[in-house]
Protein backbone atom coordinates (compact mmCIF):
# COMPACT_ATOMS: atom_id res chain seq x y z
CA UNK A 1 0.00 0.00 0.00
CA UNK A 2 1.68 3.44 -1.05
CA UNK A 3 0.74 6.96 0.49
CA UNK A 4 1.02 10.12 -1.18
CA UNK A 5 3.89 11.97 0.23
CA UNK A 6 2.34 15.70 0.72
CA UNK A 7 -0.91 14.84 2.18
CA UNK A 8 -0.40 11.00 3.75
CA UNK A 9 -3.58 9.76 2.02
CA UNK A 10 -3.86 6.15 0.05
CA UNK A 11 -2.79 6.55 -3.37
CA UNK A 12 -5.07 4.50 -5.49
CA UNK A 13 -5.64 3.60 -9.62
CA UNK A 14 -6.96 6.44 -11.51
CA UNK A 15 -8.07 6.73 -15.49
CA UNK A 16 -7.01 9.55 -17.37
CA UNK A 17 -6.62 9.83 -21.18
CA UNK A 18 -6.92 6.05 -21.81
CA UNK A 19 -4.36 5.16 -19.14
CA UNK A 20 -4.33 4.22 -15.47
CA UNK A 21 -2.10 5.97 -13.09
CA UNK A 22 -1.90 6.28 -9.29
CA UNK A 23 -2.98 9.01 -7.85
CA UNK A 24 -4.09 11.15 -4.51
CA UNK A 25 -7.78 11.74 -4.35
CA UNK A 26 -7.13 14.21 -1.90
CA UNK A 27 -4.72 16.51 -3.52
CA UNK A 28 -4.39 15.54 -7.27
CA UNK A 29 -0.25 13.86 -7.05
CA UNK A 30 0.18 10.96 -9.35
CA UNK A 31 2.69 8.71 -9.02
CA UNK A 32 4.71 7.25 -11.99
CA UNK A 33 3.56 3.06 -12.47
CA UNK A 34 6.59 1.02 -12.19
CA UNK A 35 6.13 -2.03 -15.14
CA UNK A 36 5.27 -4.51 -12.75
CA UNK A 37 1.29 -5.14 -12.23
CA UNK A 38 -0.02 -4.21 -9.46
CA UNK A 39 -2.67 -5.76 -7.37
CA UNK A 40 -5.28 -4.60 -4.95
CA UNK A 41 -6.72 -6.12 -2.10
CA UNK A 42 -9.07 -5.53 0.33
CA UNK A 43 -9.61 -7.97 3.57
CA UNK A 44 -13.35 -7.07 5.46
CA UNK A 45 -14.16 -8.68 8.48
CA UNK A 46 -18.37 -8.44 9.44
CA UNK A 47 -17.63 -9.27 12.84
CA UNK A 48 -21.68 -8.39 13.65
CA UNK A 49 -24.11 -11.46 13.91
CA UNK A 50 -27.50 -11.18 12.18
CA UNK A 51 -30.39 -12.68 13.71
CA UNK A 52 -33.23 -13.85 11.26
CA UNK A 53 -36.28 -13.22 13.08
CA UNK A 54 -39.07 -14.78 10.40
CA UNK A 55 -37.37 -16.02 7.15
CA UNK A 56 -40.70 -16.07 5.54
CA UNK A 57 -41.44 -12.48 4.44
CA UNK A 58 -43.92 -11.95 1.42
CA UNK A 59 -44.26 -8.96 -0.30
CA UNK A 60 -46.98 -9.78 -2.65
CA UNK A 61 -50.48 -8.53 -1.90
CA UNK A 62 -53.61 -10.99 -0.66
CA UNK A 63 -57.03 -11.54 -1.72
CA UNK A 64 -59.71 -13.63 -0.65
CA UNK A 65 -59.08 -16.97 -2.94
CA UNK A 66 -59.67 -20.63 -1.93
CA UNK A 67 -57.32 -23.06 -2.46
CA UNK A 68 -57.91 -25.92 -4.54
CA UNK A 69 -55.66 -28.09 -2.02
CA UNK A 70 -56.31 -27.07 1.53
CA UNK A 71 -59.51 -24.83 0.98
CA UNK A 72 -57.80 -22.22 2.89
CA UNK A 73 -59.63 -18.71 2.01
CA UNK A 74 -56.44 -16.74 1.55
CA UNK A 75 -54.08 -16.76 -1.39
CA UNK A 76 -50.93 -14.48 -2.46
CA UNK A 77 -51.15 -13.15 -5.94
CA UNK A 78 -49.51 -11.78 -8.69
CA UNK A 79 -49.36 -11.19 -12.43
CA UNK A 80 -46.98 -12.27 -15.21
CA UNK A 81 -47.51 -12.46 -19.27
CA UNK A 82 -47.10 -15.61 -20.32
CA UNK A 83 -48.22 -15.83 -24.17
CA UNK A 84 -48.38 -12.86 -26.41
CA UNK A 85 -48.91 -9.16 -25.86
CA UNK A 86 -52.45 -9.41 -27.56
CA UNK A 87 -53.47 -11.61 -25.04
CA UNK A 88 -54.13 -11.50 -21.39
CA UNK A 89 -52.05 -12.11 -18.65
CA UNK A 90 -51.91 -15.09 -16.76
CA UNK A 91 -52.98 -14.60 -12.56
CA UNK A 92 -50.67 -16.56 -10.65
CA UNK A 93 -51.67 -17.67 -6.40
CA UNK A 94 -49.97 -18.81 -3.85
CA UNK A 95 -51.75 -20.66 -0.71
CA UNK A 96 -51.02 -18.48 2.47
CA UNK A 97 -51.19 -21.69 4.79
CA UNK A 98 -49.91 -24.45 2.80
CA UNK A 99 -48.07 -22.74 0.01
CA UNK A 100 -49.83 -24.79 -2.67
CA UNK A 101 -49.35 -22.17 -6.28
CA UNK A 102 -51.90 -22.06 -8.75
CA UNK A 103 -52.87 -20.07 -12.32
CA UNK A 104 -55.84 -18.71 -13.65
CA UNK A 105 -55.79 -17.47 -17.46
């Protein structure tokens, strides 16, 4: 890792006319790029532990729709086209209890 010499901040790869050069962010000093490549690395550490509270989280809206498998009265929906623009889309459900999906056309 190099630092620029005037202001002591990292000096990192920069594109100007077509070429890539080190230089300061901070106060605008390039550096002349020996021949040999150079390589950059970064190590990050996530030292915090996430705690999944409910791993099922829907975002699709609900209507009133039985299901043909449980005869529960709620179902997820959503749209998608599945043939043609000149033709209607197909309706899609999803069981909220026992996650059977279904289609309508």
């Amino acid at each position: 890792m190099q630092f620029c010499p005037k202001c002591g901040t990292i000096i990192l790869p920069k594109k100007a006319a077509n070429k890539t050069k080190l230089a300061c962010l901070n106060c605008n000093y390039s550096l002349i790029q020996k021949k040999e490549p150079m390589v950059l690395k970064e190590k990050v550490e996530n030292k915090e532990k996430i705690e999944v509270i409910d791993k099922k989280i829907e975002i699709l809206p609900k209507v009133e729709q039985e299901c043909p498998k449980c005869k529960n009265g709620h179902a997820y929906f959503w749209l998608l086209q599945t043939r043609s623009a000149d033709e209607a889309e197909t309706t899609f459900y999803k069981c909220t209890k026992c996650n059977y999906t279904w289609r309508t056309y």
